[in-house]
Protein backbone atom coordinates (compact mmCIF):
# COMPACT_ATOMS: atom_id res chain seq x y z
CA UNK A 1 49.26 -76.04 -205.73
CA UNK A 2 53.21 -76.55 -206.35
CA UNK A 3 54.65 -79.77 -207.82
CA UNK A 4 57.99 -80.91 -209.25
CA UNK A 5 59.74 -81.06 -212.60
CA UNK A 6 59.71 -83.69 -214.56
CA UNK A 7 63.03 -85.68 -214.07
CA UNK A 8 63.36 -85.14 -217.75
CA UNK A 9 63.73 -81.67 -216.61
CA UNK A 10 67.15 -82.01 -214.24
CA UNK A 11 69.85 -79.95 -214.50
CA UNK A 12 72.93 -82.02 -215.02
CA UNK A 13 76.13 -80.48 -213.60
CA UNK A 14 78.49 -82.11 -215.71
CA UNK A 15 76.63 -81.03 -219.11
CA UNK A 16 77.14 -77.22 -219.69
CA UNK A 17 75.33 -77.67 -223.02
CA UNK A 18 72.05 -79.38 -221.81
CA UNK A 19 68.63 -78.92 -223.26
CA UNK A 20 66.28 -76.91 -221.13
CA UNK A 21 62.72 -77.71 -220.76
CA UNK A 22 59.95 -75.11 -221.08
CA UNK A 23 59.62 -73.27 -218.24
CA UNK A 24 56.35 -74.74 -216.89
CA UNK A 25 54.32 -77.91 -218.68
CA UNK A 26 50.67 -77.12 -219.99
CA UNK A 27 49.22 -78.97 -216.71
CA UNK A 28 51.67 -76.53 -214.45
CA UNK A 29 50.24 -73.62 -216.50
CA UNK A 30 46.46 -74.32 -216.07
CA UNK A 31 46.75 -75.75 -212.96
CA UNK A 32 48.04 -72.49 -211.44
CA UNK A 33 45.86 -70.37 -213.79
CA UNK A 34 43.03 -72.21 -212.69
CA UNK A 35 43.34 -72.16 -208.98
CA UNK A 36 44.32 -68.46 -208.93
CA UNK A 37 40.47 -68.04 -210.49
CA UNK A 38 38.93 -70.06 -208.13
CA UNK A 39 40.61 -68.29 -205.43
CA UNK A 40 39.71 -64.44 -206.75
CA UNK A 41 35.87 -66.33 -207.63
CA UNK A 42 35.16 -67.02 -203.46
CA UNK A 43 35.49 -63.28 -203.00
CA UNK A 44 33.09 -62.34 -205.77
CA UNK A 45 30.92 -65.15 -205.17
CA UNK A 46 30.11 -64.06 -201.81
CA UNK A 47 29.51 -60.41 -202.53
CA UNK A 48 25.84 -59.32 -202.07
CA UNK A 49 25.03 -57.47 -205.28
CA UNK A 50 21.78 -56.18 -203.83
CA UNK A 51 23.24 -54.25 -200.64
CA UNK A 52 26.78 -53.87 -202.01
CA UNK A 53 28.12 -50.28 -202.25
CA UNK A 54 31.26 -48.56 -204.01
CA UNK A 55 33.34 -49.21 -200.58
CA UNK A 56 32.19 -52.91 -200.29
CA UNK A 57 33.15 -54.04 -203.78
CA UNK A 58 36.72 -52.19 -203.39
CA UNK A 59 37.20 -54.20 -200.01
CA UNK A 60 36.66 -57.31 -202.28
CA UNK A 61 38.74 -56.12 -205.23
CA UNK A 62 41.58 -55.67 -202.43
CA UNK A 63 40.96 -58.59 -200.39
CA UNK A 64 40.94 -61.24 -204.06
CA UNK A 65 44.08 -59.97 -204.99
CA UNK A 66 45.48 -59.75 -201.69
CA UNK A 67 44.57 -63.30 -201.17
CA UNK A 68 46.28 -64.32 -204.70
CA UNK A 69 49.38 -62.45 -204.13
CA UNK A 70 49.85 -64.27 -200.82
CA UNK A 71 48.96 -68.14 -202.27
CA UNK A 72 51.25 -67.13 -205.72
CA UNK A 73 54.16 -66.44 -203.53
CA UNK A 74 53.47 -69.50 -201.03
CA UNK A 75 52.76 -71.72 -204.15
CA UNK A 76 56.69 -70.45 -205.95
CA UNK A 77 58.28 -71.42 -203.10
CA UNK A 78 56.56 -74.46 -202.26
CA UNK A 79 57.48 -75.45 -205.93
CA UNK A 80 61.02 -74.60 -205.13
CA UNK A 81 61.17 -76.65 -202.14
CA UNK A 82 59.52 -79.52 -204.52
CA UNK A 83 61.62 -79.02 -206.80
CA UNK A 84 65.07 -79.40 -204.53
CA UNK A 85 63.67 -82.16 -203.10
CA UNK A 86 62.58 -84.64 -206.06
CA UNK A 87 65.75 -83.76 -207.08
CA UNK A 88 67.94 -84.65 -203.85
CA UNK A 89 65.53 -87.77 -204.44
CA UNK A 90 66.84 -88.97 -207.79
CA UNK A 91 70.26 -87.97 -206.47
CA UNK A 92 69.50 -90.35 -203.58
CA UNK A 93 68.21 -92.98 -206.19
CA UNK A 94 71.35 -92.99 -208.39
CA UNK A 95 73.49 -93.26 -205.69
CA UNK A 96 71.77 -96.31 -204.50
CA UNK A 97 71.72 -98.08 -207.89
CA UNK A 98 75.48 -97.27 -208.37
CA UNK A 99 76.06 -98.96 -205.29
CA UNK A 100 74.72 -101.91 -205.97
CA UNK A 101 76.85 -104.62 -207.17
CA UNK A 102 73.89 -106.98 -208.75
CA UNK A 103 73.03 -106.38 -212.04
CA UNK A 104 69.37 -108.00 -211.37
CA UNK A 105 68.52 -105.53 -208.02
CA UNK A 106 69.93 -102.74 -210.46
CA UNK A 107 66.98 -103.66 -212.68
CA UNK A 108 64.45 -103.96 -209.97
CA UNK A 109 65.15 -100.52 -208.96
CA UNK A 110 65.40 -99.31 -211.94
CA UNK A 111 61.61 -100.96 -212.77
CA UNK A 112 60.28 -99.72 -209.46
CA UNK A 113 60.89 -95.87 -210.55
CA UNK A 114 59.38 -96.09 -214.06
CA UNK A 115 56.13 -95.43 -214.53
CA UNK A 116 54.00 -98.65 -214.38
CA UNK A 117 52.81 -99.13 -217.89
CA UNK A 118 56.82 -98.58 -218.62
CA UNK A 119 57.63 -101.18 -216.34
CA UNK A 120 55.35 -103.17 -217.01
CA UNK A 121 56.64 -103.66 -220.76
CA UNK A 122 60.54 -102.98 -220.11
CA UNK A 123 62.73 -106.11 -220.76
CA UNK A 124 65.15 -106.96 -218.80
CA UNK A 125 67.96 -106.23 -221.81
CA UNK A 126 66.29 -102.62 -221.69
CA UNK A 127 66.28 -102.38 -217.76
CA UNK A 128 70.27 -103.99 -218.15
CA UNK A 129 70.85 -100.93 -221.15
CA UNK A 130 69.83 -98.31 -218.59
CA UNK A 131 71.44 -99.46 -215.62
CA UNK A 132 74.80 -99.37 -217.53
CA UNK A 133 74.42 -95.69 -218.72
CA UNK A 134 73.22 -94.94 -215.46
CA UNK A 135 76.12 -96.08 -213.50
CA UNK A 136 78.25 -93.44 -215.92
CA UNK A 137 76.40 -90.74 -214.57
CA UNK A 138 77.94 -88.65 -211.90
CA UNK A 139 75.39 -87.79 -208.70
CA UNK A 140 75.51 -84.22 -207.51
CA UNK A 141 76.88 -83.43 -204.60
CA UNK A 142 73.99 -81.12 -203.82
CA UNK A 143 71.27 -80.50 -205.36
CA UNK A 144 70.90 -76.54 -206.14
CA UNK A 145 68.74 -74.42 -207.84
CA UNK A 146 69.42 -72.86 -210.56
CA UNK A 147 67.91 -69.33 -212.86
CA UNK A 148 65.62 -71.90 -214.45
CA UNK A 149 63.83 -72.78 -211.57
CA UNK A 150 63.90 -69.04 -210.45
CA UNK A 151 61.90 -68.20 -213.90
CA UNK A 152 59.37 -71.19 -213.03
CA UNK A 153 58.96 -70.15 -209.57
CA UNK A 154 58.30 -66.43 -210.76
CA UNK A 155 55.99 -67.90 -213.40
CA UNK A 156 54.06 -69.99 -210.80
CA UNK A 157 53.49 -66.61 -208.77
CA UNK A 158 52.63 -64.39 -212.13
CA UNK A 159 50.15 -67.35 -213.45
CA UNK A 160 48.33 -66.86 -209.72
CA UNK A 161 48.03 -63.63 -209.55
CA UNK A 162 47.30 -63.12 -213.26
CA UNK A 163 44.21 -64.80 -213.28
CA UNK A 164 42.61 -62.76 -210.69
CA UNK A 165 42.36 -60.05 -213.02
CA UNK A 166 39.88 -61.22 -215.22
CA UNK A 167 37.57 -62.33 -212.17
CA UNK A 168 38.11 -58.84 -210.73
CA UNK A 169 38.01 -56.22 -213.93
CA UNK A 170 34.46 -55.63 -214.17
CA UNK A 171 33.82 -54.12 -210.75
CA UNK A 172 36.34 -51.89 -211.66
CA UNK A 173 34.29 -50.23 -214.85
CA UNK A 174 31.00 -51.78 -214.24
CA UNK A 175 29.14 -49.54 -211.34
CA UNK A 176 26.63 -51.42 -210.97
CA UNK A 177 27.48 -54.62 -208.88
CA UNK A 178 25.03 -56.82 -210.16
CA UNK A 179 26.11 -56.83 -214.28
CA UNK A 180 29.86 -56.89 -212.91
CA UNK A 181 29.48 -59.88 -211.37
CA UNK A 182 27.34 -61.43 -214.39
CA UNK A 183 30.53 -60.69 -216.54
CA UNK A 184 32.70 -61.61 -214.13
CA UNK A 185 31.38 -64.91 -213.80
CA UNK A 186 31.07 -65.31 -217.68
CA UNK A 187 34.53 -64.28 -217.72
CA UNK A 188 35.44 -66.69 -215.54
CA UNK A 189 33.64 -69.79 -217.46
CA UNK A 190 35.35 -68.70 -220.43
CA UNK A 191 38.76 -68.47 -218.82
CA UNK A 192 38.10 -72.24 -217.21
CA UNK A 193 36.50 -73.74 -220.85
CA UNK A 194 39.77 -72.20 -222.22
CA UNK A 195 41.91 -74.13 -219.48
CA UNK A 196 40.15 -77.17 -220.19
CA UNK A 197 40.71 -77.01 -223.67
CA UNK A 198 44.13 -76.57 -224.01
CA UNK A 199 44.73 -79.57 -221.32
CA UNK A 200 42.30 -81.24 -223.24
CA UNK A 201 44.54 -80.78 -226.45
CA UNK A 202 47.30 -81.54 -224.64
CA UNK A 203 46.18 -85.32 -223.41
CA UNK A 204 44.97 -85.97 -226.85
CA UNK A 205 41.40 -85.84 -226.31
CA UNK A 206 38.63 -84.07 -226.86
CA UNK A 207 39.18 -80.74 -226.26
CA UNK A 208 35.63 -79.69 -225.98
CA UNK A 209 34.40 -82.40 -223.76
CA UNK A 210 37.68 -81.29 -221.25
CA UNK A 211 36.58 -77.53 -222.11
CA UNK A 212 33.40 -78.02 -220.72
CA UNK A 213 33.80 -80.01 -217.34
CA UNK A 214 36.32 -78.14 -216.80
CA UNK A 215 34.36 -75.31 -216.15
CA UNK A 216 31.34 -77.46 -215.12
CA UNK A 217 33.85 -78.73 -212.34
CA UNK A 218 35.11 -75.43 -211.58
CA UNK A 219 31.92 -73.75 -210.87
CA UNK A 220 31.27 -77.07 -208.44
CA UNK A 221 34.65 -76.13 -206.89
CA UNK A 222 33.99 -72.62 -206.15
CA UNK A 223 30.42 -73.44 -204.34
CA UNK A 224 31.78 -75.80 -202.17
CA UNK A 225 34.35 -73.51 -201.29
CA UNK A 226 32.18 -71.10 -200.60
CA UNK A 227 30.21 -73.38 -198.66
CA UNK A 228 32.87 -74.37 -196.44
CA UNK A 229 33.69 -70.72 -195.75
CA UNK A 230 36.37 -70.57 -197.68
């Protein structure tokens, strides 16, 4: 579940001093926290406590975090590629706006890449103040990545496969299969309450309310996944 940086977040090439951003925003962080536990929960949810044996719940231990190692590393570089390409994108953009000669059409497409409650408030003296620094600014050549975006990706992957541990822990020192999967699953309501709470915090709500369907939503998630044989 990759997506791109911010374009807050761009490297510029001509700026050795820039400011970096964090690594990964709070809604990268529990986004990837939260799908790696709703991957590792389909494997636990479908194991039969009643009939399973030792051998069984091993299969499942290897087969969650089998499955999370192979999503974590197909989620970093699917955020890589994101990443490459919203930037070739504003790259494109700039370009475009420096090549227009109206000052007017600057502002248009200026307007028509802000976010809409932005645009829908941005003068055109504002629009006009932006086009002119923007027509400083020196395009890339190519977009590249860089050791930040290494560190995300890497991050992505570790927040994945990370969060199947929790889910998969108490098979591992619980024998019997049936209280291992109670805890797991409390485990995992706690981890997803948690989630919501900090993005909850994070939008400026309330963090309880977000706590809670989060996990309410979660649990809904991880049925229908089931469900659908996933």
């Amino acid at each position: 579940m990759a997506s791109t940086y911010d374009e807050n977040n761009r490297s510029d090439n001509n700026d050795n001093s820039e400011k970096r951003a964090r690594v990964l925003d709070p809604i990268h962080r529990i986004s990837e926290i939260a799908f790696g536990a709703l991957m590792a929960l389909t494997f636990t949810g479908t194991l039969s406590v009643a009939t399973a044996n030792r051998e069984e719940v091993r299969s499942m231990l290897f087969a969650a975090l089998g499955c999370n190692l192979a999503w974590g590393l197909a989620d970093a570089v699917i955020f890589l590629i994101s990443t490459v390409t919203e930037r070739h994108r504003g790259d494109t953009l700039l370009r475009r706006l420096q090549e227009t000669s109206d000052a007017r059409a600057g502002q248009q497409q200026i307007a028509e890449v802000l976010p809409e409650r932005l645009a829908a408030v941005a003068t055109p003296a504002a629009l006009e103040t932006l086009r002119l620094a923007l027509l400083k600014v020196a395009p890339r050549t190519r977009p590249k990545l860089g050791l930040h975006d290494l560190v995300a990706a890497l991050c992505v992957f570790a927040l994945v496969v990370l969060a199947t541990f929790p889910i998969v822990i108490p098979f591992m020192f619980i024998p019997k299969a049936a209280l291992a999967l109670r805890v797991s699953n409390w485990l995992a309501v706690g981890m997803l309450f948690i989630s919501g709470l900090v993005l909850g915090r994070h939008a400026g709500g309330n963090a309880f309310l977000y706590g809670v369907s989060f996990a309410v939503i979660g649990a809904i998630l991880v049925n229908a996944i089931i469900a659908l044989g996933g």
